[in-house]
C-alpha atoms as a PDB file:
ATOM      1  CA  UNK A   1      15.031  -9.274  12.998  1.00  0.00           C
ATOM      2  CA  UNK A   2      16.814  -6.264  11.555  1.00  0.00           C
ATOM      3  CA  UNK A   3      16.090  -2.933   9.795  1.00  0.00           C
ATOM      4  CA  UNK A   4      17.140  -2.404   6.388  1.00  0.00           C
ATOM      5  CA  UNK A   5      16.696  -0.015   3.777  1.00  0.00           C
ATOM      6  CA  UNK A   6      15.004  -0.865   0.789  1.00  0.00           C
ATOM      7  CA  UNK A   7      16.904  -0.075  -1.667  1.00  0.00           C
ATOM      8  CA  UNK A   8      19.376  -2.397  -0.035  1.00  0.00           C
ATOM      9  CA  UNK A   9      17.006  -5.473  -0.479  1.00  0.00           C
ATOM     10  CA  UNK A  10      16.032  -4.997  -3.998  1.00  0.00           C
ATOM     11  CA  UNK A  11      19.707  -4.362  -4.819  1.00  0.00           C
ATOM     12  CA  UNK A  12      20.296  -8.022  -3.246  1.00  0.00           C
ATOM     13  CA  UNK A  13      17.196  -9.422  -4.755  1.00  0.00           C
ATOM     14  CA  UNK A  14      16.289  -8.241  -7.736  1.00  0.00           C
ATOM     15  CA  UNK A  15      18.693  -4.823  -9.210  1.00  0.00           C
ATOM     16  CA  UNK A  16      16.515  -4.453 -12.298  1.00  0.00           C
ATOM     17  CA  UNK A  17      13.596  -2.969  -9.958  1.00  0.00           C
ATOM     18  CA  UNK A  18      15.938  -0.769  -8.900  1.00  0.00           C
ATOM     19  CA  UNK A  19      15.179   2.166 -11.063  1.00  0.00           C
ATOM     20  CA  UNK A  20      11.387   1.850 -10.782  1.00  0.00           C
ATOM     21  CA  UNK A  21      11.413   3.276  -7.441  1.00  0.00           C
ATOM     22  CA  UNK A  22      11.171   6.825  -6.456  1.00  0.00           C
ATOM     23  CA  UNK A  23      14.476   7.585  -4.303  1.00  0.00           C
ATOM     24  CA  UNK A  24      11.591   8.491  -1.270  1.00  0.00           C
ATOM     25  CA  UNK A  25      10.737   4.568  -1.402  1.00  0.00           C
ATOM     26  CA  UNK A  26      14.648   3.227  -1.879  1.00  0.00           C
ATOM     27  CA  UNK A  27      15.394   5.409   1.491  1.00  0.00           C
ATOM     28  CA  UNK A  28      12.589   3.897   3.359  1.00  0.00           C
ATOM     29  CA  UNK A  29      13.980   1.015   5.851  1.00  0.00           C
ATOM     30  CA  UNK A  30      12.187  -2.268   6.106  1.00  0.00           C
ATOM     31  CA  UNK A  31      11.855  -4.758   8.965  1.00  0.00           C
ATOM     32  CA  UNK A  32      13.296  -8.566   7.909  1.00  0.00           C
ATOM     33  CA  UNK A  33      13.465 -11.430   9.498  1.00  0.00           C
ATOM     34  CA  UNK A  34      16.075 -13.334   7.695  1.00  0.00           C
ATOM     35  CA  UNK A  35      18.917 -13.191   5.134  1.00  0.00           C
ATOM     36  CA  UNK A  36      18.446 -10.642   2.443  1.00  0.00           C
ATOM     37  CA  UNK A  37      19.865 -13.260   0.227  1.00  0.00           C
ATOM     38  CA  UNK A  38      16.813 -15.610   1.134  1.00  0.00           C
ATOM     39  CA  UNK A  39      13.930 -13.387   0.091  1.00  0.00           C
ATOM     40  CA  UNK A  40      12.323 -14.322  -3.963  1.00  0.00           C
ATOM     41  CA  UNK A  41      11.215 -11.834  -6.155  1.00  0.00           C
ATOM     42  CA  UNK A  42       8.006 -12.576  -5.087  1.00  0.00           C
ATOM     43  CA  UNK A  43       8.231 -11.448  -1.553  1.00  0.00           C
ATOM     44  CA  UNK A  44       9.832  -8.543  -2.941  1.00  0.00           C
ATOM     45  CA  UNK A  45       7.554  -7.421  -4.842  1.00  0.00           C
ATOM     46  CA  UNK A  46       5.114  -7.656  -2.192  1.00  0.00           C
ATOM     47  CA  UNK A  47       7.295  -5.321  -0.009  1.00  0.00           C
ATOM     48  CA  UNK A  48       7.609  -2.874  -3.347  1.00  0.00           C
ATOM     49  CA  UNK A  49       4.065  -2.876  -3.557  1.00  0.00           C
ATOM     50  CA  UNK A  50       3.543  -2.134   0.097  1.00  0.00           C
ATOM     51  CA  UNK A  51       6.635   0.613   0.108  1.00  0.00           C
ATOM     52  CA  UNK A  52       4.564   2.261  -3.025  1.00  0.00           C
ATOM     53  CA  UNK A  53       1.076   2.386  -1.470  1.00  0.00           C
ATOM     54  CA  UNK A  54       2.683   3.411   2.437  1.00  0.00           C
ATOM     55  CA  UNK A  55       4.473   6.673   0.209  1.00  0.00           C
ATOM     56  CA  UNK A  56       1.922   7.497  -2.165  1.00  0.00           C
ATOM     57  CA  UNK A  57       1.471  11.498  -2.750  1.00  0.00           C
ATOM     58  CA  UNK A  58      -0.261  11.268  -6.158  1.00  0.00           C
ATOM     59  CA  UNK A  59      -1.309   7.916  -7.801  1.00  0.00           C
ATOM     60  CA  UNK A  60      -0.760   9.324 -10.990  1.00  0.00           C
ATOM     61  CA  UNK A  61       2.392   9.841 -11.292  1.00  0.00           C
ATOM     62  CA  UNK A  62       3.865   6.731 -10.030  1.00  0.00           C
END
């Protein structure tokens, strides 16, 4: 296991997300348990969702 920063994972992952996220959620660290190289875009998104929700201010404007 090992602590990451998002914006490192959907860098590896999947860079096109990149600029969807707020630079709040790209600075937020993550806890993995493998590779970065063996996450999907899937799981990814699952941990984008979960980054969005954890540093909601204002639902609107996201």
């Amino acid at each position: 296991m090992k602590t990451i920063k998002l914006s490192n994972l959907v860098l590896t992952v999947s860079p096109d997300l990149y600029d969807l996220l707020t630079e709040v959620e790209l600075d937020s660290y993550v806890l993995v348990e493998r590779e970065l190289t063996e996450f999907n875009r899937e799981e990814l998104n699952d941990i984008i969702a979960r980054a969005i929700v954890f540093h909601r201010t204002n639902s609107r404007y996201h």
